[in-house]
PDB file of N, CA and C in Angstrom:
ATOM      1  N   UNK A   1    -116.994 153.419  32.314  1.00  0.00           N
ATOM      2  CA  UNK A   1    -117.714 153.077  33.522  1.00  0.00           C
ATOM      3  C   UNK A   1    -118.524 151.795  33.327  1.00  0.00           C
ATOM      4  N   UNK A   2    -118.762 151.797  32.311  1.00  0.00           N
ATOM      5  CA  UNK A   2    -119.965 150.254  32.049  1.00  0.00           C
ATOM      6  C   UNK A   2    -119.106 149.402  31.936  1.00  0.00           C
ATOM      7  N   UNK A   3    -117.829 149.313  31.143  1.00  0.00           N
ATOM      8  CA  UNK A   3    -116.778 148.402  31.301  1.00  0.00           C
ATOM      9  C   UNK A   3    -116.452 147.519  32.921  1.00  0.00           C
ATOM     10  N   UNK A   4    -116.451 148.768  33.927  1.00  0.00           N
ATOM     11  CA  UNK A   4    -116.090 148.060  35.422  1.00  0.00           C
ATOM     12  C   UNK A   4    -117.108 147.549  35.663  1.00  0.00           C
ATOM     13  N   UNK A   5    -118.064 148.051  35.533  1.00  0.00           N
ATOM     14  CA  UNK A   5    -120.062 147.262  36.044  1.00  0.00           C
ATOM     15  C   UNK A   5    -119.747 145.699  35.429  1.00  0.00           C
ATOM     16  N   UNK A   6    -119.733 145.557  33.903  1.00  0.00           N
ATOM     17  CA  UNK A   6    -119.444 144.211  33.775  1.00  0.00           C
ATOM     18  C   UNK A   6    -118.022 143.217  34.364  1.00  0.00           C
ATOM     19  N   UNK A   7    -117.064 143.872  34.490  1.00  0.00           N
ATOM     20  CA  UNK A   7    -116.106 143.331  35.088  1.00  0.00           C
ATOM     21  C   UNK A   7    -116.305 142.559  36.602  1.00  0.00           C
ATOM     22  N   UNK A   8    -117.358 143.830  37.091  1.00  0.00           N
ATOM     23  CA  UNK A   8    -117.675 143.266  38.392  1.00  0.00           C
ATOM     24  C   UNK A   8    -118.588 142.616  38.391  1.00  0.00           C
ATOM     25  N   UNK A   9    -119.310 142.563  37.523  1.00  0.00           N
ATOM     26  CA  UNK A   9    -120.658 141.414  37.863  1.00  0.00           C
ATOM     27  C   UNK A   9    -120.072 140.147  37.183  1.00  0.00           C
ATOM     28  N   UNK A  10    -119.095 140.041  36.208  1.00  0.00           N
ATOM     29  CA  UNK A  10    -118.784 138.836  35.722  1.00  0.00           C
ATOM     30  C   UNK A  10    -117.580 137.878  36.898  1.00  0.00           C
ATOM     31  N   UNK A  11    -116.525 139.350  37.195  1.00  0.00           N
ATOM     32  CA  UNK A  11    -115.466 138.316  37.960  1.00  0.00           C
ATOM     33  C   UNK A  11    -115.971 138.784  40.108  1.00  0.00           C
ATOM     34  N   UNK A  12    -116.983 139.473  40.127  1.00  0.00           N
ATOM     35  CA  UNK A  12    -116.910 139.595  41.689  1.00  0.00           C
ATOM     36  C   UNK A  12    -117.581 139.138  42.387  1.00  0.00           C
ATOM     37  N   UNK A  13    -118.239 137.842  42.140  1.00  0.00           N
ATOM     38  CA  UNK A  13    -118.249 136.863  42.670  1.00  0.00           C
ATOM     39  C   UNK A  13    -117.431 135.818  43.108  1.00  0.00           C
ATOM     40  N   UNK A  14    -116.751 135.836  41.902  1.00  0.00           N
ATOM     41  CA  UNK A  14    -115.149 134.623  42.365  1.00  0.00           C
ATOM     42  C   UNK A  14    -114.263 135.037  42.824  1.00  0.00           C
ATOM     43  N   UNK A  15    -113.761 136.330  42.543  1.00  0.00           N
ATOM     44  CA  UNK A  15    -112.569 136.951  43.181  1.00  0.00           C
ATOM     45  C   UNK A  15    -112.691 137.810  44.181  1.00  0.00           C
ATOM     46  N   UNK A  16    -114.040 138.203  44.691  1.00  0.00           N
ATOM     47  CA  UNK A  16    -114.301 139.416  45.105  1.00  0.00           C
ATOM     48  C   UNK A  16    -113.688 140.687  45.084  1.00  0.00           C
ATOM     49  N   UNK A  17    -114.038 141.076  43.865  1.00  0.00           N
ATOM     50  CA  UNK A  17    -113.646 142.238  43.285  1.00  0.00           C
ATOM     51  C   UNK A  17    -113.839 143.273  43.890  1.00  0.00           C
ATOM     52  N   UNK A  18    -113.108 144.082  44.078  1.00  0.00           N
ATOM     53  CA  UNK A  18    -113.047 145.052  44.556  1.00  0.00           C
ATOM     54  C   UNK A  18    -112.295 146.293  43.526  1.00  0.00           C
ATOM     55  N   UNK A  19    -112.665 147.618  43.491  1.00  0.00           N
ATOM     56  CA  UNK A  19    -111.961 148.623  42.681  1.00  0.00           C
ATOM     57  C   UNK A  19    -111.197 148.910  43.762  1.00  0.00           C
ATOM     58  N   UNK A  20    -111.682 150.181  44.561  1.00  0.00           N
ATOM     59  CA  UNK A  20    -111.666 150.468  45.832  1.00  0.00           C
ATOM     60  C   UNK A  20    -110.592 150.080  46.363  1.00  0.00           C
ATOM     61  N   UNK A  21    -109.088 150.606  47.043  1.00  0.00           N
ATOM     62  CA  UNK A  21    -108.085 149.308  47.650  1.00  0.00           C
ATOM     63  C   UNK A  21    -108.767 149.434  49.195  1.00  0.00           C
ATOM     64  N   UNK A  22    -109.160 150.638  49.661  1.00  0.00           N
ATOM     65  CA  UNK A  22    -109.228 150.444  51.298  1.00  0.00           C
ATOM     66  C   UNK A  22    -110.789 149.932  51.614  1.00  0.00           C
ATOM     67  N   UNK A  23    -111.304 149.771  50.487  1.00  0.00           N
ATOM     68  CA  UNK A  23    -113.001 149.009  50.490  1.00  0.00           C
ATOM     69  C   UNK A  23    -112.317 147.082  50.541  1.00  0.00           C
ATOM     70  N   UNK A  24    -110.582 146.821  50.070  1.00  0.00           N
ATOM     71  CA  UNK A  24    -111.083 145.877  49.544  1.00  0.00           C
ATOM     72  C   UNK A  24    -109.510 144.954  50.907  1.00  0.00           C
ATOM     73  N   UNK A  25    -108.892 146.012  51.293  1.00  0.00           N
ATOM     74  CA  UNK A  25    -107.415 145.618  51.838  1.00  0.00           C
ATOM     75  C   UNK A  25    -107.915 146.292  53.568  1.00  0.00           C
ATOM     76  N   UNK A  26    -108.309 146.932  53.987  1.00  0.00           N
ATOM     77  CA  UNK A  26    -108.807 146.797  55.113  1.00  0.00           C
ATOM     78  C   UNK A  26    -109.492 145.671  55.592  1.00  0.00           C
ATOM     79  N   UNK A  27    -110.739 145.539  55.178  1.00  0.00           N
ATOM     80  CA  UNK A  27    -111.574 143.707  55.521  1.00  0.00           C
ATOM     81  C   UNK A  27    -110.807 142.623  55.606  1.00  0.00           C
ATOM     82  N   UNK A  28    -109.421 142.370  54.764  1.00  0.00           N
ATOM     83  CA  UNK A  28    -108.831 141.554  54.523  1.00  0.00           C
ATOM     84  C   UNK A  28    -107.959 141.831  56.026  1.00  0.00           C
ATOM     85  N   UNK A  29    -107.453 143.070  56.282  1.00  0.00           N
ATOM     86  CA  UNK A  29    -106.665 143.233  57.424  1.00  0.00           C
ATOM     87  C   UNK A  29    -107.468 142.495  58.843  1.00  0.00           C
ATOM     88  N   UNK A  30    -108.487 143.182  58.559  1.00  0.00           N
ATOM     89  CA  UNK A  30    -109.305 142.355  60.181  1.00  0.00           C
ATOM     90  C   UNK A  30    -109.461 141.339  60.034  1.00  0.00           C
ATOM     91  N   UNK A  31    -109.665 140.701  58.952  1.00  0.00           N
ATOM     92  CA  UNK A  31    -110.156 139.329  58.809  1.00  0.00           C
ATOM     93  C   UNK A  31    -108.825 138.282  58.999  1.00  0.00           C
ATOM     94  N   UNK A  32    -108.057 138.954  58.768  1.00  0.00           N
ATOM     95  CA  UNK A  32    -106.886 138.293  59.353  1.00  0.00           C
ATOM     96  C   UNK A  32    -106.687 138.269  60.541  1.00  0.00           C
ATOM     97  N   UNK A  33    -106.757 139.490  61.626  1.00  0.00           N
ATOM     98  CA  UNK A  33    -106.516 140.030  63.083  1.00  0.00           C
ATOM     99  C   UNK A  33    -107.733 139.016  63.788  1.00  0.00           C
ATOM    100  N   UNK A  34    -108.528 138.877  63.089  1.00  0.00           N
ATOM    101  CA  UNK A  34    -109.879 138.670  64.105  1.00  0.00           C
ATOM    102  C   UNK A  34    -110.794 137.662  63.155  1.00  0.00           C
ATOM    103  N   UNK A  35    -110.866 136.878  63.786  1.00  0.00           N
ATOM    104  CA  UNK A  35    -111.427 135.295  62.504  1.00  0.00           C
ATOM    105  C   UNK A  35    -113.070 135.683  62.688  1.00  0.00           C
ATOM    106  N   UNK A  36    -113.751 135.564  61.685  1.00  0.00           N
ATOM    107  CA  UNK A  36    -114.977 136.254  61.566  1.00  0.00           C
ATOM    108  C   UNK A  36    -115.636 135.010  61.325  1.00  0.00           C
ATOM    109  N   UNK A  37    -116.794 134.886  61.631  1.00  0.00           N
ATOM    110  CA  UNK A  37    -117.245 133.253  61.643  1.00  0.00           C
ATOM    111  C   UNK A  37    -117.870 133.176  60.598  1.00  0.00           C
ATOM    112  N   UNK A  38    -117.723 132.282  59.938  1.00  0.00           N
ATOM    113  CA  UNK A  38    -118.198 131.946  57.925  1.00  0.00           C
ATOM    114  C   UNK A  38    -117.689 132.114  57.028  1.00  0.00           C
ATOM    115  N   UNK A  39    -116.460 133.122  57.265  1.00  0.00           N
ATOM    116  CA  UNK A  39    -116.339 134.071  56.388  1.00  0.00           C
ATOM    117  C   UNK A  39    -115.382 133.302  55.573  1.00  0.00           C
ATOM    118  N   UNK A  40    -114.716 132.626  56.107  1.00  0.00           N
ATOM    119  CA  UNK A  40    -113.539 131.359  54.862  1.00  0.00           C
ATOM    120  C   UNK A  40    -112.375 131.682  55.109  1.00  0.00           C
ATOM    121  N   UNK A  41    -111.669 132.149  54.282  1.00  0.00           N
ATOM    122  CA  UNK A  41    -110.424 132.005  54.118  1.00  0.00           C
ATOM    123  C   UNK A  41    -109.943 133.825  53.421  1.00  0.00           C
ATOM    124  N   UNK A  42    -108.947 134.202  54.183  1.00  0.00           N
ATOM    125  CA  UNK A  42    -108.650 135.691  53.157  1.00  0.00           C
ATOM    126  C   UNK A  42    -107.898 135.162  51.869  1.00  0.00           C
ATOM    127  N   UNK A  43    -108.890 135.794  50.724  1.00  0.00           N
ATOM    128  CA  UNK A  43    -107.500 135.323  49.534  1.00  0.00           C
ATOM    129  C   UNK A  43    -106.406 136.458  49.764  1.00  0.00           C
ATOM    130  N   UNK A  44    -105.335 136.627  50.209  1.00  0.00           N
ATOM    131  CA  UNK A  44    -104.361 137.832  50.285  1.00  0.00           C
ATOM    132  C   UNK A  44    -103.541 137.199  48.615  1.00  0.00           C
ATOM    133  N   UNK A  45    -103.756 136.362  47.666  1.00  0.00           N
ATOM    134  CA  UNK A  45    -103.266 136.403  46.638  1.00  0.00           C
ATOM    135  C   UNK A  45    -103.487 137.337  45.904  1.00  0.00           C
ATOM    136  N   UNK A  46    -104.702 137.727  45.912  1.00  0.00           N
ATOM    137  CA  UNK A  46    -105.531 138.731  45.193  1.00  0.00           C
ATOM    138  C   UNK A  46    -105.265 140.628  45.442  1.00  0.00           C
ATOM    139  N   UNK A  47    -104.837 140.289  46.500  1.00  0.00           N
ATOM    140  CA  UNK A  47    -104.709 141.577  47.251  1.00  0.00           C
ATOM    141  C   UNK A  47    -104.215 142.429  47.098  1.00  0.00           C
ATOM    142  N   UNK A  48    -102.749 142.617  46.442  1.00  0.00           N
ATOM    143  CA  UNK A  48    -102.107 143.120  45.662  1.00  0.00           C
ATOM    144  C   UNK A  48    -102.741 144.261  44.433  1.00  0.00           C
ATOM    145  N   UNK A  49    -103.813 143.448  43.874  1.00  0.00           N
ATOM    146  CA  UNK A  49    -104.185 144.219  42.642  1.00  0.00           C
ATOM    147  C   UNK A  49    -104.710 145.813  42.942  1.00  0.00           C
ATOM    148  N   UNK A  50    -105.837 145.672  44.079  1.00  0.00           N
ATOM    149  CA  UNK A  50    -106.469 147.069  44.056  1.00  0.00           C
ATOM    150  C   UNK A  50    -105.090 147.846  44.979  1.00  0.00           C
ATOM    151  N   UNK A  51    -104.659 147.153  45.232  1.00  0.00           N
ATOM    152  CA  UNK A  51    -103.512 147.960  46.447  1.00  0.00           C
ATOM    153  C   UNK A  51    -102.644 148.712  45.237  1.00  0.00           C
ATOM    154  N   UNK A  52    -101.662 147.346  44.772  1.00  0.00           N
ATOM    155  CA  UNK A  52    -100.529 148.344  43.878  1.00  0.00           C
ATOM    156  C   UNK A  52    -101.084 148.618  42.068  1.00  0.00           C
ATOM    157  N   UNK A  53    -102.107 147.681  41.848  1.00  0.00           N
ATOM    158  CA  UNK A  53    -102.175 148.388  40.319  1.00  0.00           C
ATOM    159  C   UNK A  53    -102.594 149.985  40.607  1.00  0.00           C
ATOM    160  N   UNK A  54    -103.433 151.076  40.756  1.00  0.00           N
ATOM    161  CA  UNK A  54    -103.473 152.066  40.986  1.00  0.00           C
ATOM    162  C   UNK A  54    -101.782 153.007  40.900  1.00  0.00           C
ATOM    163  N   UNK A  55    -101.158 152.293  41.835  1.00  0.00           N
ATOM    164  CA  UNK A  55     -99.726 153.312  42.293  1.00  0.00           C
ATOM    165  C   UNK A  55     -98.955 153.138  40.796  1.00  0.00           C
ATOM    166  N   UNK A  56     -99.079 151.734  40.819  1.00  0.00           N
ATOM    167  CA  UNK A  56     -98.086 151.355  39.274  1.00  0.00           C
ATOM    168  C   UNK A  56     -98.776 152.468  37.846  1.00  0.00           C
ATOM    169  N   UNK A  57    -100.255 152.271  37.693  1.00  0.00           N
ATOM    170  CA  UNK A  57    -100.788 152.959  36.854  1.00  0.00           C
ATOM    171  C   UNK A  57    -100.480 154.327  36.866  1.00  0.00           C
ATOM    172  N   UNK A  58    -100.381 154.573  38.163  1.00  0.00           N
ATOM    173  CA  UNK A  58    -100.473 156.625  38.040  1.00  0.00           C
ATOM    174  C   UNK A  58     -99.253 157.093  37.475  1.00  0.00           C
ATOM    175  N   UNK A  59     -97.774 155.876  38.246  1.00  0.00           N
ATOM    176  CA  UNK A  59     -96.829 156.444  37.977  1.00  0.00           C
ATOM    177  C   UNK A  59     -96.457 155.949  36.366  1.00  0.00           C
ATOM    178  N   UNK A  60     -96.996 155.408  35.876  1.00  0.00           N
ATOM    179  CA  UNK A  60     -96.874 155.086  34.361  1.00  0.00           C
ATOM    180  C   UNK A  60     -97.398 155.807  34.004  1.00  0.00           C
ATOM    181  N   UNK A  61     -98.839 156.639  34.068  1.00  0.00           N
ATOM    182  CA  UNK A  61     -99.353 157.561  33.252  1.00  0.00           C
ATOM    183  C   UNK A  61     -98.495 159.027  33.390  1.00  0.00           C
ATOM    184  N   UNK A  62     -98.057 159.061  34.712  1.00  0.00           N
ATOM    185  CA  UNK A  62     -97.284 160.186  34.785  1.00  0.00           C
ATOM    186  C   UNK A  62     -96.155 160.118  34.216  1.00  0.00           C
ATOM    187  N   UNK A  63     -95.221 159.273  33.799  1.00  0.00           N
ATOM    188  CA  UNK A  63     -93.828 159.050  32.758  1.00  0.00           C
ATOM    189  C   UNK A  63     -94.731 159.324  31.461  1.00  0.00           C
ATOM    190  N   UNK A  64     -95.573 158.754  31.075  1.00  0.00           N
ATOM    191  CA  UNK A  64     -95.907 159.007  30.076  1.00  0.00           C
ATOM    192  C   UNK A  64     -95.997 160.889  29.507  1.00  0.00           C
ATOM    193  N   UNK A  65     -96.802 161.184  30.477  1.00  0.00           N
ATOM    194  CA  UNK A  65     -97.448 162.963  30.312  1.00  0.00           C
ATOM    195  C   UNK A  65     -95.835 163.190  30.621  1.00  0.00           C
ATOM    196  N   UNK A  66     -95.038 163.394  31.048  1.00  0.00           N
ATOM    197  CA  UNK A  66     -93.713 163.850  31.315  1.00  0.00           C
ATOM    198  C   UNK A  66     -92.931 163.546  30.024  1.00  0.00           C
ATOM    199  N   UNK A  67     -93.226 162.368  29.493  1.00  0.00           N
ATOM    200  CA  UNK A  67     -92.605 162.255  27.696  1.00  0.00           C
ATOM    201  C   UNK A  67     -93.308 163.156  26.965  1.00  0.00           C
ATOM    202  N   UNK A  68     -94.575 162.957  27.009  1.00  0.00           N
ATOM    203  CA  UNK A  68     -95.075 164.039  25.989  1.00  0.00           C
ATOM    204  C   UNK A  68     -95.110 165.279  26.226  1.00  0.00           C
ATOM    205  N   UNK A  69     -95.166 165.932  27.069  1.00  0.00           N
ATOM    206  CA  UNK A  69     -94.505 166.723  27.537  1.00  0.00           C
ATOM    207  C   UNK A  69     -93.074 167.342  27.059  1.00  0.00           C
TER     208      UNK A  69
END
């Protein structure tokens, strides 16, 4: 847990980090639908990570427990 605290205070300022995918891929959805004034630019490069690392991770940990197993 202290690991993500520093992760986020070091990179979530620049990337706006997000763990969270629907804390971090919803905002990005409206902010696309509906131009929010100040707000810049959506990075959707970034977007990807909280979305699919999670799905990729589970189903890797689950091949894994299914080998050892």
């Amino acid at each position: 847990m202290i690991f993500l605290f520093f992760i986020a205070l070091s990179l979530g300022r620049f990337i706006e980090y997000e763990i969270n995918s629907t804390r971090d891929l919803i905002p990005r959805i409206y902010n696309s639908l509906f131009k929010i004034p100040n707000k810049g630019k959506t990075n959707w490069s970034y977007s990807f990570v909280p979305t699919i690392g999670p799905i990729i991770g589970s189903l890797l940990s689950t091949g894994l427990i299914w080998i050892i197993i």
